[in-house]
PDB file of N, CA and C in Angstrom:
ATOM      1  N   UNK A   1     114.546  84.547  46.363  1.00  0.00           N
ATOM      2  CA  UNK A   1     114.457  85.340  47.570  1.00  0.00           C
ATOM      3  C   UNK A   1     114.434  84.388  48.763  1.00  0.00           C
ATOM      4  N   UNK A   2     115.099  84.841  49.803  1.00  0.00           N
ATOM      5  CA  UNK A   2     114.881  84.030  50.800  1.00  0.00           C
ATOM      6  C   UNK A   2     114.218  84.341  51.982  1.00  0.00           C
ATOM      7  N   UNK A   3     113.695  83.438  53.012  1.00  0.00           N
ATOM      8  CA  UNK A   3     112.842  83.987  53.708  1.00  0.00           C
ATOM      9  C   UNK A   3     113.762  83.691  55.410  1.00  0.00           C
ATOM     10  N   UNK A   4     113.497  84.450  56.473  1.00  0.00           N
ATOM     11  CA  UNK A   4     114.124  83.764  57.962  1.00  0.00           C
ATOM     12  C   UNK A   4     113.656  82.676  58.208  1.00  0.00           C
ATOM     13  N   UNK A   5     114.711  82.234  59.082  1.00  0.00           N
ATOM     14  CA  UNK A   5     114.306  81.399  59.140  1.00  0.00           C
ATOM     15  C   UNK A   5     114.417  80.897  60.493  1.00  0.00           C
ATOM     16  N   UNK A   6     112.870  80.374  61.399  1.00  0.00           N
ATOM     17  CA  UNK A   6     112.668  80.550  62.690  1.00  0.00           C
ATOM     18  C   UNK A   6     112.863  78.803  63.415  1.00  0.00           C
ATOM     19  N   UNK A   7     114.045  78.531  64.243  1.00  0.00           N
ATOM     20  CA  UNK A   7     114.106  77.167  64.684  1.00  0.00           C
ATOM     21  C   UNK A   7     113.571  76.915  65.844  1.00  0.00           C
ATOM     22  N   UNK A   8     112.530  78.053  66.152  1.00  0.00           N
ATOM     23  CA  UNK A   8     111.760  77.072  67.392  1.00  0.00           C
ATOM     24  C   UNK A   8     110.810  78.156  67.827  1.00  0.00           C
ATOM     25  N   UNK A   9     109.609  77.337  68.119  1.00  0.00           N
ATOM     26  CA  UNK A   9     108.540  77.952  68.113  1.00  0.00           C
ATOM     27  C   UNK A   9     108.718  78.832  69.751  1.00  0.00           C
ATOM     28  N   UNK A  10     107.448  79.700  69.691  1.00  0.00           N
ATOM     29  CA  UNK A  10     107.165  80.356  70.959  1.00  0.00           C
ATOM     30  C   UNK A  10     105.796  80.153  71.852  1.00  0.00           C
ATOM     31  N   UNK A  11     106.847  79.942  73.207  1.00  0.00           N
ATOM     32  CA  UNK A  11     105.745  79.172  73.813  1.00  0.00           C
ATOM     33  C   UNK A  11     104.207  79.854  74.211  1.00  0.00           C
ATOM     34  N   UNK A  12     103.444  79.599  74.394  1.00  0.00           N
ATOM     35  CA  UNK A  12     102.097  80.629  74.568  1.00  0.00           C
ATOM     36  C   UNK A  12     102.380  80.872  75.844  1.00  0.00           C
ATOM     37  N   UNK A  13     102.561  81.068  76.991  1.00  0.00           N
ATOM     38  CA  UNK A  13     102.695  81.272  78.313  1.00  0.00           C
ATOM     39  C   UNK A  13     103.366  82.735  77.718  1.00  0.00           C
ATOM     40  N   UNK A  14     104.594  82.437  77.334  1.00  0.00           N
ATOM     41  CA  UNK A  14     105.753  83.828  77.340  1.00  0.00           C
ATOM     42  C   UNK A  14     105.266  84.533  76.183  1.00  0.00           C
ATOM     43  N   UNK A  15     104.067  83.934  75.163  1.00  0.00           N
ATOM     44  CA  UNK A  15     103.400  85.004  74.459  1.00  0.00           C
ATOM     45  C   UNK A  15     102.715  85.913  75.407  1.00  0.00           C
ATOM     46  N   UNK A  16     101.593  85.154  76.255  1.00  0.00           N
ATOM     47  CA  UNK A  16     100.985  85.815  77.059  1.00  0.00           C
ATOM     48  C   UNK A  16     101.765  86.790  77.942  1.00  0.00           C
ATOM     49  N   UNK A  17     102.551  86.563  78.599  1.00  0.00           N
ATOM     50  CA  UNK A  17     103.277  87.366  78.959  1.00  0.00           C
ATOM     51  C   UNK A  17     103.780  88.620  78.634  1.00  0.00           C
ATOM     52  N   UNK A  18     104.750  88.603  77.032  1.00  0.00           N
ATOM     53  CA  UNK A  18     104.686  89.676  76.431  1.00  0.00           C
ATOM     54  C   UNK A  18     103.622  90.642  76.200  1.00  0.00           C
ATOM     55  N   UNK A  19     102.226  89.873  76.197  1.00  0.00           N
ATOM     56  CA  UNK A  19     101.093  91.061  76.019  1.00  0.00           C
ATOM     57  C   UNK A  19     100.978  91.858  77.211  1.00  0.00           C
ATOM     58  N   UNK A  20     101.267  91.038  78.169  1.00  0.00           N
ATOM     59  CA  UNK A  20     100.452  92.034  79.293  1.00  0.00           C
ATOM     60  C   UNK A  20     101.850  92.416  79.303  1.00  0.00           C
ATOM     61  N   UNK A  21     103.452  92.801  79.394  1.00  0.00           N
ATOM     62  CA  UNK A  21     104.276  93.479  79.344  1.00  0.00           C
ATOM     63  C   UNK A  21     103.912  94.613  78.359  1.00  0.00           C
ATOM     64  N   UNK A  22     103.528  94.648  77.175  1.00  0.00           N
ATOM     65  CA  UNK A  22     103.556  95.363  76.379  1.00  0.00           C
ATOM     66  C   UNK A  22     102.295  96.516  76.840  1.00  0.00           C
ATOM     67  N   UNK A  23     101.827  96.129  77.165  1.00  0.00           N
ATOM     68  CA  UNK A  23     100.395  97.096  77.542  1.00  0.00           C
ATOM     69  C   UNK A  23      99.542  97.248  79.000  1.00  0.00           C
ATOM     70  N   UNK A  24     100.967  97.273  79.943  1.00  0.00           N
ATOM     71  CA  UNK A  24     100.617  97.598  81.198  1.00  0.00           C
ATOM     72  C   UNK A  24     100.880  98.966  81.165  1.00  0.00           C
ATOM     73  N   UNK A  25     100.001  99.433  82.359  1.00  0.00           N
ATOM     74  CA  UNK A  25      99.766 101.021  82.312  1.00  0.00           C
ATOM     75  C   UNK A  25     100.678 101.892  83.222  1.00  0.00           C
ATOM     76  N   UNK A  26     101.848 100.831  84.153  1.00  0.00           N
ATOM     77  CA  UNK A  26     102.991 101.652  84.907  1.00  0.00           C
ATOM     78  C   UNK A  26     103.941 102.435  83.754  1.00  0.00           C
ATOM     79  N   UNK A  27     104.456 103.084  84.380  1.00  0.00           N
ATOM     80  CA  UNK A  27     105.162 104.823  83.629  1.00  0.00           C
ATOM     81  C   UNK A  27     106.289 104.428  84.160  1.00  0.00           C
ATOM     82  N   UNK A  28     106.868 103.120  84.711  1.00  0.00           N
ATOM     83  CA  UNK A  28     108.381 102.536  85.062  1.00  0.00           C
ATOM     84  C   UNK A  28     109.164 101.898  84.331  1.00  0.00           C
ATOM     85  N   UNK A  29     110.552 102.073  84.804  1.00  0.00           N
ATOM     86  CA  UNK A  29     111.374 101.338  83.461  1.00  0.00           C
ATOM     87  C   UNK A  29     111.314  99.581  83.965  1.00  0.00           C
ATOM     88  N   UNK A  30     111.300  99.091  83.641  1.00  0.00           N
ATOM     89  CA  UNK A  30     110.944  97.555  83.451  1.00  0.00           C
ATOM     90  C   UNK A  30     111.649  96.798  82.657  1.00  0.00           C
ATOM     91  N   UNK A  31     112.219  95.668  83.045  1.00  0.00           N
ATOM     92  CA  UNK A  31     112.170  94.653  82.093  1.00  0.00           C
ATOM     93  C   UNK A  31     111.989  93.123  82.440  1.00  0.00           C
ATOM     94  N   UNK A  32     112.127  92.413  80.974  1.00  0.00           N
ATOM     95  CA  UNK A  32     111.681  90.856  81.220  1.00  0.00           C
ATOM     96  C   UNK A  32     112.696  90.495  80.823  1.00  0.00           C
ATOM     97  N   UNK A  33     113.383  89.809  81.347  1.00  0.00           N
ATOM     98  CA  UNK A  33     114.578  88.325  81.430  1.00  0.00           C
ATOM     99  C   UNK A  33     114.251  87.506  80.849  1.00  0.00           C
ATOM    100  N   UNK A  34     114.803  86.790  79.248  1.00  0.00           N
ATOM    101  CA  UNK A  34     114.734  85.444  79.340  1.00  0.00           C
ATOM    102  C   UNK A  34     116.027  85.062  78.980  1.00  0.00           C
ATOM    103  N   UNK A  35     116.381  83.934  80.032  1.00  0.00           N
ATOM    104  CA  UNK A  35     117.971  83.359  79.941  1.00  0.00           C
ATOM    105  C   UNK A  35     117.261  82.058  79.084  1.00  0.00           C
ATOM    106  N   UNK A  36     118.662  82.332  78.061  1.00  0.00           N
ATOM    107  CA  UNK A  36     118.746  81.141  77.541  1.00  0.00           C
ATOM    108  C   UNK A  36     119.728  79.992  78.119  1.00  0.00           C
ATOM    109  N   UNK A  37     121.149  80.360  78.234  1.00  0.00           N
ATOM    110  CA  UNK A  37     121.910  79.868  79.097  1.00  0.00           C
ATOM    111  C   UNK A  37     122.838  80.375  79.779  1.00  0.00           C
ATOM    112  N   UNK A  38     123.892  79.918  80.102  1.00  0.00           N
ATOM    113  CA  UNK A  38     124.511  80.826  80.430  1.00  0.00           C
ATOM    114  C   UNK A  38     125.417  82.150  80.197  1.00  0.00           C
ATOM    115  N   UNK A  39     125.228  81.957  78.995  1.00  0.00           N
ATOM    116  CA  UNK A  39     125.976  83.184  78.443  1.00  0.00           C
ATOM    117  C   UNK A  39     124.784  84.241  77.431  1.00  0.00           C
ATOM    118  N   UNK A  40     123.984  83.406  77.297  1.00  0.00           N
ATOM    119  CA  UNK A  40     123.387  84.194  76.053  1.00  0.00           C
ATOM    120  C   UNK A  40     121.711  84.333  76.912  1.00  0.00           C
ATOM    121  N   UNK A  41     121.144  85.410  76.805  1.00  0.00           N
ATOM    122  CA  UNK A  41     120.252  86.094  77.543  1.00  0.00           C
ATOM    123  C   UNK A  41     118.998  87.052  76.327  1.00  0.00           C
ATOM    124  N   UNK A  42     118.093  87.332  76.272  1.00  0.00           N
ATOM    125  CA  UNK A  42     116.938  87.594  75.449  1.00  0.00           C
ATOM    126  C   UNK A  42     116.584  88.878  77.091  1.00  0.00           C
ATOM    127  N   UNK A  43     116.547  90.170  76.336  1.00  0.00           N
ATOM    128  CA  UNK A  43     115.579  91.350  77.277  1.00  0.00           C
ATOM    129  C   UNK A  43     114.916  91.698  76.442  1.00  0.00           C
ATOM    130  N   UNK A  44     113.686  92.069  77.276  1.00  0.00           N
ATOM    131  CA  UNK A  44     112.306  93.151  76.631  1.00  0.00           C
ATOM    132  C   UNK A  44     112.928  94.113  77.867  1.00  0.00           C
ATOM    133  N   UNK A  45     112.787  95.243  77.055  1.00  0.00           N
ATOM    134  CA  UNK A  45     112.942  96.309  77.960  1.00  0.00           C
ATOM    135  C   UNK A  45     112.121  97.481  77.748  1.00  0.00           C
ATOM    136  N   UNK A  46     111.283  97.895  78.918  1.00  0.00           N
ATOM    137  CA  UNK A  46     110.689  99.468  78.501  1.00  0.00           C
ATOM    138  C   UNK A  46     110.719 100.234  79.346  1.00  0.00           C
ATOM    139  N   UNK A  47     111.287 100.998  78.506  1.00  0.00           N
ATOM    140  CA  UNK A  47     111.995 102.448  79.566  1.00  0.00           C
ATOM    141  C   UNK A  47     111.225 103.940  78.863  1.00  0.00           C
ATOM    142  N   UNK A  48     111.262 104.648  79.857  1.00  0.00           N
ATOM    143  CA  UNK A  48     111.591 105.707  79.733  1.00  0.00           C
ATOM    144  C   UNK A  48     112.236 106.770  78.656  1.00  0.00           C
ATOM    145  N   UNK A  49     112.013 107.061  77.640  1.00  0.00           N
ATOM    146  CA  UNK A  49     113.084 107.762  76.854  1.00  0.00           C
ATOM    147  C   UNK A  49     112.096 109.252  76.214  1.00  0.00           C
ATOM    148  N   UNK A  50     112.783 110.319  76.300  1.00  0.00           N
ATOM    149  CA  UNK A  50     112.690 112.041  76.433  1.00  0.00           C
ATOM    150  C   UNK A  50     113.559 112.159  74.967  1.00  0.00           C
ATOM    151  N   UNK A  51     112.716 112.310  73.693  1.00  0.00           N
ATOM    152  CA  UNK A  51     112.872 112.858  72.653  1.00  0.00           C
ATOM    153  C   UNK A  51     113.253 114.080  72.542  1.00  0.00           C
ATOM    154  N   UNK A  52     114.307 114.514  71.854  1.00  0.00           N
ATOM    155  CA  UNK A  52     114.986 115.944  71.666  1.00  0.00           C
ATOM    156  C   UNK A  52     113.723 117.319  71.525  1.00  0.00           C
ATOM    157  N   UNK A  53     112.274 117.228  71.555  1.00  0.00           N
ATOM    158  CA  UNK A  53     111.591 118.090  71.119  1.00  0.00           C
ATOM    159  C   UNK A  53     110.726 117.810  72.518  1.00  0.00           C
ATOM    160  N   UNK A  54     111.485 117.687  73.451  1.00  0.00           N
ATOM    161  CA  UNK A  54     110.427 117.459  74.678  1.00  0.00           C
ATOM    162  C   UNK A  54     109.731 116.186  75.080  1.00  0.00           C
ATOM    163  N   UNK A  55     108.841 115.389  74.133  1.00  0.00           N
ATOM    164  CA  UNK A  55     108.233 114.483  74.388  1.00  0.00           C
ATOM    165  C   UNK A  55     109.115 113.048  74.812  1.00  0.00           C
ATOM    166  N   UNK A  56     108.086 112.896  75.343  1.00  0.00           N
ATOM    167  CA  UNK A  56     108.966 111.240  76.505  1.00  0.00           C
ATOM    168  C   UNK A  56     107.708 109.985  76.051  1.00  0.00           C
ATOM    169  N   UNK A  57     108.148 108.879  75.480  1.00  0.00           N
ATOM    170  CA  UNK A  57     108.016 107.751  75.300  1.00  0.00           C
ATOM    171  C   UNK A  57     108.566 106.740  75.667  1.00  0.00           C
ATOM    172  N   UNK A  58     107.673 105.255  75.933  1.00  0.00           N
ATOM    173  CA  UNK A  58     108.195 104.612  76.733  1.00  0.00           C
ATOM    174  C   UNK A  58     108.280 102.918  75.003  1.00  0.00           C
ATOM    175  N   UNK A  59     109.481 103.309  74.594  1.00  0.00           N
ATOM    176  CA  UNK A  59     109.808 101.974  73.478  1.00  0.00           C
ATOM    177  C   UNK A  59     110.049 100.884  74.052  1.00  0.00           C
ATOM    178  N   UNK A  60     108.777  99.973  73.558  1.00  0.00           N
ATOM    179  CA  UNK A  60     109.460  98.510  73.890  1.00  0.00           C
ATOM    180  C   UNK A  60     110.635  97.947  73.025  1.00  0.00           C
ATOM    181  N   UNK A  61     111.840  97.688  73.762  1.00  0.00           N
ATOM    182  CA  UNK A  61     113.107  97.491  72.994  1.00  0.00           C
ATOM    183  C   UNK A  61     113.010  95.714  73.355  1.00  0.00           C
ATOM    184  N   UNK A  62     113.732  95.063  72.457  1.00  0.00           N
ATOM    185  CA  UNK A  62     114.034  93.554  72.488  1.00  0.00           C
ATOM    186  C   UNK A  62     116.123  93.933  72.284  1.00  0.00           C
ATOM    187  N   UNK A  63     116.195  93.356  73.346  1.00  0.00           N
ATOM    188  CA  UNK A  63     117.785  93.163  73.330  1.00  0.00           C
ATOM    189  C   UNK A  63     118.173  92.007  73.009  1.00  0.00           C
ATOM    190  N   UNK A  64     119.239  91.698  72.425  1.00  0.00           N
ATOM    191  CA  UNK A  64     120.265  90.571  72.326  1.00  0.00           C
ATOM    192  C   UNK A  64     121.137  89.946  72.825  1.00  0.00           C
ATOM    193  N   UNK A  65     121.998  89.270  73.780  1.00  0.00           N
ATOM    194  CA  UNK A  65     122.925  89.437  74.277  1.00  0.00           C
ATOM    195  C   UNK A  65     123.550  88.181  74.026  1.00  0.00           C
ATOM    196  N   UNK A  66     124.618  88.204  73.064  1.00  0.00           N
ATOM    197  CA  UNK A  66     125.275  87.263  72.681  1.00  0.00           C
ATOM    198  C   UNK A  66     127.052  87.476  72.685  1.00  0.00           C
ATOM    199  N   UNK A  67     127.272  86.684  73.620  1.00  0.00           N
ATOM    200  CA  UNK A  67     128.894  87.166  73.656  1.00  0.00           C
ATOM    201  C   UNK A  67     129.796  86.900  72.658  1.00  0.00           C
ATOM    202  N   UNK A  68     131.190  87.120  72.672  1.00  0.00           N
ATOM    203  CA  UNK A  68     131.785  87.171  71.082  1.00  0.00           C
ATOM    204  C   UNK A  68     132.241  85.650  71.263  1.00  0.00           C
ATOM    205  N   UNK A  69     132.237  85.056  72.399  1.00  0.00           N
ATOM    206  CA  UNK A  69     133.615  83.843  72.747  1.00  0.00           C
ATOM    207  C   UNK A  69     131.982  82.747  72.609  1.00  0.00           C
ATOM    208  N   UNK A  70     130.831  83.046  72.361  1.00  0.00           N
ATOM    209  CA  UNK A  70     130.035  81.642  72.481  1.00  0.00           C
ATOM    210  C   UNK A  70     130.093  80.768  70.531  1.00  0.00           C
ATOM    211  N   UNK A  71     129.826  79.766  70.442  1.00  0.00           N
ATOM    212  CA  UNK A  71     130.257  78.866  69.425  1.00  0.00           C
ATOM    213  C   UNK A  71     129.648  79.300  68.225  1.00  0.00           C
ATOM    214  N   UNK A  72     130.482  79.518  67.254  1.00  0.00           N
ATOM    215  CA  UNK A  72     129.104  80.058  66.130  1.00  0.00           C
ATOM    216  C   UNK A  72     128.144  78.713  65.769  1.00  0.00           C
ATOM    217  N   UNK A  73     127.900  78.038  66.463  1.00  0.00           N
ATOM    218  CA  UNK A  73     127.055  76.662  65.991  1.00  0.00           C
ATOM    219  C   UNK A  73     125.614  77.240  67.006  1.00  0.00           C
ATOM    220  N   UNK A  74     126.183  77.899  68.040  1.00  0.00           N
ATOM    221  CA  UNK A  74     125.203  78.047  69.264  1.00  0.00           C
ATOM    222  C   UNK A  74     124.239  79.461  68.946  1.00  0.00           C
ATOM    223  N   UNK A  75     125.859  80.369  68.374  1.00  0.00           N
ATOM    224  CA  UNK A  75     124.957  81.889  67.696  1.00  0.00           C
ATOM    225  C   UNK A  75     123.957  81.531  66.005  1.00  0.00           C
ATOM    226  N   UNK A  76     124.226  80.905  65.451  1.00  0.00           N
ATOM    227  CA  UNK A  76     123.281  81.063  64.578  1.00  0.00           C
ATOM    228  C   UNK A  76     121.788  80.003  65.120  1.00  0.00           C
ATOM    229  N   UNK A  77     122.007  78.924  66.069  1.00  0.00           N
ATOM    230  CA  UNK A  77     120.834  78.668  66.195  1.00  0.00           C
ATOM    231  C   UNK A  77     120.296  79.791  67.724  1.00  0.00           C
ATOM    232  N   UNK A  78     120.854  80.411  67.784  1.00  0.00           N
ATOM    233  CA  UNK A  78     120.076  81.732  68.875  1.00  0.00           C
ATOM    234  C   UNK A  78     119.469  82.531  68.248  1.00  0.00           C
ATOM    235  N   UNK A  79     120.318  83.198  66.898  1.00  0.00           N
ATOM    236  CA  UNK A  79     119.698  83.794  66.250  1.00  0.00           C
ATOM    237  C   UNK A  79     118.332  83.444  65.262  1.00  0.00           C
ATOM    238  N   UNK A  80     118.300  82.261  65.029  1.00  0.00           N
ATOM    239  CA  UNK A  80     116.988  81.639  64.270  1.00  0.00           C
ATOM    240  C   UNK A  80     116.015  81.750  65.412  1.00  0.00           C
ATOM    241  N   UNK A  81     116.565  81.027  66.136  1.00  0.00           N
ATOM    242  CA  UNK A  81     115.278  81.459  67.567  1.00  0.00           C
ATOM    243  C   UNK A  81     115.226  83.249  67.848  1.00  0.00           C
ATOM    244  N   UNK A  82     115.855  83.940  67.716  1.00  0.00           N
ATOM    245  CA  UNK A  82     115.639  85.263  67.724  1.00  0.00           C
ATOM    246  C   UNK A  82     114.749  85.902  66.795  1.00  0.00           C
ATOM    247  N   UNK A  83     114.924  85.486  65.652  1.00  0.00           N
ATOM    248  CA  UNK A  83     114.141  85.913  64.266  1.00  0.00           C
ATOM    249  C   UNK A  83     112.550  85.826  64.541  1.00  0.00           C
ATOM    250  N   UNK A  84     112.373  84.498  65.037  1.00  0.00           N
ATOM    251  CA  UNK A  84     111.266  83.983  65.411  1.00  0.00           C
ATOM    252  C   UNK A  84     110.230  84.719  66.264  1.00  0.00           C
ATOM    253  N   UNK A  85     111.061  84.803  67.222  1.00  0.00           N
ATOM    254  CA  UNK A  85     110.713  85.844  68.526  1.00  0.00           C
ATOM    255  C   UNK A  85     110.255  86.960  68.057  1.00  0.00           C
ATOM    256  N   UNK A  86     111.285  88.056  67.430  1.00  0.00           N
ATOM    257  CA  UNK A  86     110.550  89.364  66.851  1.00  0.00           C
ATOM    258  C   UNK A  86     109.664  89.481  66.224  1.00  0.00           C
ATOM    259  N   UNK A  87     109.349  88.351  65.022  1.00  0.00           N
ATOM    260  CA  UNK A  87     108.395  88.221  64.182  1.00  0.00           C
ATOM    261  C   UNK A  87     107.331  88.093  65.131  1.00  0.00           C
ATOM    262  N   UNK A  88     107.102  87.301  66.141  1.00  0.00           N
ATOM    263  CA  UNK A  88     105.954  86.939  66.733  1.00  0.00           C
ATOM    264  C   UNK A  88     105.260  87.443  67.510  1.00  0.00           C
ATOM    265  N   UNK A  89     106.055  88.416  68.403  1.00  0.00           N
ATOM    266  CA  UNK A  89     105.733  89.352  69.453  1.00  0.00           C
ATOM    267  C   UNK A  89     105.746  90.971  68.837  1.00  0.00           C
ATOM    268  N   UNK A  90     106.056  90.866  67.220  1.00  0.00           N
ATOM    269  CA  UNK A  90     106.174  92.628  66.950  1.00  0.00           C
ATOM    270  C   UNK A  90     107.016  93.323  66.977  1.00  0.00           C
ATOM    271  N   UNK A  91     107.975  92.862  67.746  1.00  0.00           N
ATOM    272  CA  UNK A  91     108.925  94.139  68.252  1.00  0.00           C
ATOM    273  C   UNK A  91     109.404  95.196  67.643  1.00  0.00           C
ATOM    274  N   UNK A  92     110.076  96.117  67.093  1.00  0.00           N
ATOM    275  CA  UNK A  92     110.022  97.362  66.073  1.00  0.00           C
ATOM    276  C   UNK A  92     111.278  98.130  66.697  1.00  0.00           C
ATOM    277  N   UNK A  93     111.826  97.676  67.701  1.00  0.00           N
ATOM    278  CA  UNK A  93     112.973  98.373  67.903  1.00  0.00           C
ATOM    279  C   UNK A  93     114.195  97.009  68.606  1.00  0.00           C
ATOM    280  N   UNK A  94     115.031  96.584  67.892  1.00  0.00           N
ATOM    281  CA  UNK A  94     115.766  95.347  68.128  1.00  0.00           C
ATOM    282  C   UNK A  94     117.114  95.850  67.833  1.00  0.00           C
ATOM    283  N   UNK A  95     117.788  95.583  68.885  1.00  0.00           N
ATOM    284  CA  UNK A  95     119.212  95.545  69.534  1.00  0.00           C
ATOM    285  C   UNK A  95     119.890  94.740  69.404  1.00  0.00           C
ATOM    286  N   UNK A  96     121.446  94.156  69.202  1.00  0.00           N
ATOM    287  CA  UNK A  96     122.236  93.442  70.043  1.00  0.00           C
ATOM    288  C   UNK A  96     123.593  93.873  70.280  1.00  0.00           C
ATOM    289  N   UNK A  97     123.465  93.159  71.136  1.00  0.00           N
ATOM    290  CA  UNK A  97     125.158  93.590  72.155  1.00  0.00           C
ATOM    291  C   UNK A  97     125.670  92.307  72.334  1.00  0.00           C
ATOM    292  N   UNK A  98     127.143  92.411  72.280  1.00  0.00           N
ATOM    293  CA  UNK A  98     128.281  91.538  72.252  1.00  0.00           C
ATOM    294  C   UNK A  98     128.994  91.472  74.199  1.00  0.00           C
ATOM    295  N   UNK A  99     129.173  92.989  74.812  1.00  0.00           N
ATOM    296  CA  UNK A  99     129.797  93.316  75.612  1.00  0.00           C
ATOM    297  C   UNK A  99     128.510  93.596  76.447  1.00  0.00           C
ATOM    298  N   UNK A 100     128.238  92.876  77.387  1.00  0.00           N
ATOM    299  CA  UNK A 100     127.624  93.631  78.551  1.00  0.00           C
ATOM    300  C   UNK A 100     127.738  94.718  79.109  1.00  0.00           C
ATOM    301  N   UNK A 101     129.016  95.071  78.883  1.00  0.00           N
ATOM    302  CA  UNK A 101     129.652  95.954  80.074  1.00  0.00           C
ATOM    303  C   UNK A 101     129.410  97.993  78.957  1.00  0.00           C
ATOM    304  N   UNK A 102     129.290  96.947  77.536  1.00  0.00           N
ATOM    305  CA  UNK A 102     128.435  98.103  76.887  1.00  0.00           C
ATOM    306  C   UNK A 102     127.235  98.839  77.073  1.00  0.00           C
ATOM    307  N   UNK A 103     126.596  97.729  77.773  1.00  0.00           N
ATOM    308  CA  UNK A 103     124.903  98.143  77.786  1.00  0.00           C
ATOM    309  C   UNK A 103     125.222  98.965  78.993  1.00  0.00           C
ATOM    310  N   UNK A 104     124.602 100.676  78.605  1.00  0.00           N
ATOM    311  CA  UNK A 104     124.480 101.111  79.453  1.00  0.00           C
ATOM    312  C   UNK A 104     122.921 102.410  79.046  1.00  0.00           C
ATOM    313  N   UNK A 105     122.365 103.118  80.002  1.00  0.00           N
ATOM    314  CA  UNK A 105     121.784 103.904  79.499  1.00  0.00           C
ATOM    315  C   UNK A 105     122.390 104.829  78.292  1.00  0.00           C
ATOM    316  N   UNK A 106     123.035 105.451  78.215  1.00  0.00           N
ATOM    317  CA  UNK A 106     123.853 106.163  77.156  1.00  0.00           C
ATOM    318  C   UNK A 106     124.008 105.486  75.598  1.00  0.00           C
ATOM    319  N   UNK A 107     124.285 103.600  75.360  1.00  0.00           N
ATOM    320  CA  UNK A 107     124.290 103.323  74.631  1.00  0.00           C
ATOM    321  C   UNK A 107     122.670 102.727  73.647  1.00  0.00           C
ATOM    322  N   UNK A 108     121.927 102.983  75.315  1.00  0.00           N
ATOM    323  CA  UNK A 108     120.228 102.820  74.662  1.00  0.00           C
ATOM    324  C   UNK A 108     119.375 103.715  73.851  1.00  0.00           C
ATOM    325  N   UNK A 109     120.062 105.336  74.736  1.00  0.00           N
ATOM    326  CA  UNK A 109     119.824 106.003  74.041  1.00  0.00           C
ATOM    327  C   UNK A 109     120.299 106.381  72.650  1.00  0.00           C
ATOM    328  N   UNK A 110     121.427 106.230  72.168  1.00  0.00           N
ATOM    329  CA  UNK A 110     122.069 106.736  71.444  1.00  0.00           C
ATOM    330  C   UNK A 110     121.411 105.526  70.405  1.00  0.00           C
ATOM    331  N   UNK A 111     121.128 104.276  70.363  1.00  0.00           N
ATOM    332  CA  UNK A 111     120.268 103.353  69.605  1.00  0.00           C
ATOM    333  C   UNK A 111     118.531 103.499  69.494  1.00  0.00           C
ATOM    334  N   UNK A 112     118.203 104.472  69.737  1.00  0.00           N
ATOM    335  CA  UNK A 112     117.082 105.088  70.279  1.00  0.00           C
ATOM    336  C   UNK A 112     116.660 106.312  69.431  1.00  0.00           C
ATOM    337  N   UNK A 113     117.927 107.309  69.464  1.00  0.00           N
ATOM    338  CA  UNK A 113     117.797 108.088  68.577  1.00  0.00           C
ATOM    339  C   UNK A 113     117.974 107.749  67.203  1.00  0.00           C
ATOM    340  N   UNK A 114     117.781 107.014  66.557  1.00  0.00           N
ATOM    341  CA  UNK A 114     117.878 106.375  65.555  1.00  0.00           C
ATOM    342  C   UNK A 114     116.180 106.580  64.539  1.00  0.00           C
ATOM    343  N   UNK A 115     115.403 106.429  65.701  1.00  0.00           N
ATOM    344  CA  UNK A 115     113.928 106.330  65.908  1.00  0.00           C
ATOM    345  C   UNK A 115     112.988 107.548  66.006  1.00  0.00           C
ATOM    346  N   UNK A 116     113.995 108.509  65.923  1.00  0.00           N
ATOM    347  CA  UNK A 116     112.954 109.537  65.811  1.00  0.00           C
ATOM    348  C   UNK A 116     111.799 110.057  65.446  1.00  0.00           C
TER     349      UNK A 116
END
């Protein structure tokens, strides 16, 4: 069996951070930025989202954003550092996108309902 495998640790500052993101008491959609470089980008995002039976919850989502043209030498060590990340901070609802121009509300939701 094999296990992930995580190539770089997480720093305690942007742990701290994530906590108080995760459990602030604004009812706004929000998010946290972390650029890796220039092409490839890490979001926490929490929004807003209105379940088909009325109720509205606010999911902390972890996005991906890795374009199709960056090096696969660069995407698999993003992704080891990604692995890492979720494991460490929890996350329970994880995304990625290739196309920016994809990410839109419509495609959050529709990855959202998944979660019912």
């Amino acid at each position: 069996m094999s296990c992930p495998v995580s190539l770089c640790g997480v720093d305690e500052q942007l742990l701290e951070k994530l906590k108080k993101f995760r459990f602030r008491k604004e009812t706004t959609n929000a998010a946290l930025i972390m650029k890796i470089d220039q092409e490839q980008q890490m979001v926490i995002l929490d929004e807003e989202y209105e379940h088909t039976d009325g109720r509205v919850s606010y999911p902390l989502c972890f996005i991906f954003f890795s374009p199709c043209g960056c090096k696969p030498e660069q995407q698999m060590i993003y992704a080891g550092s990604k692995i890492g990340l979720v494991d460490v901070a929890e996350f329970t609802k994880v995304f990625e996108i290739r196309n920016t121009e994809d990410f839109s509300e419509e495609w959050l939701c529709k990855k959202l309902g998944f979660f019912r």
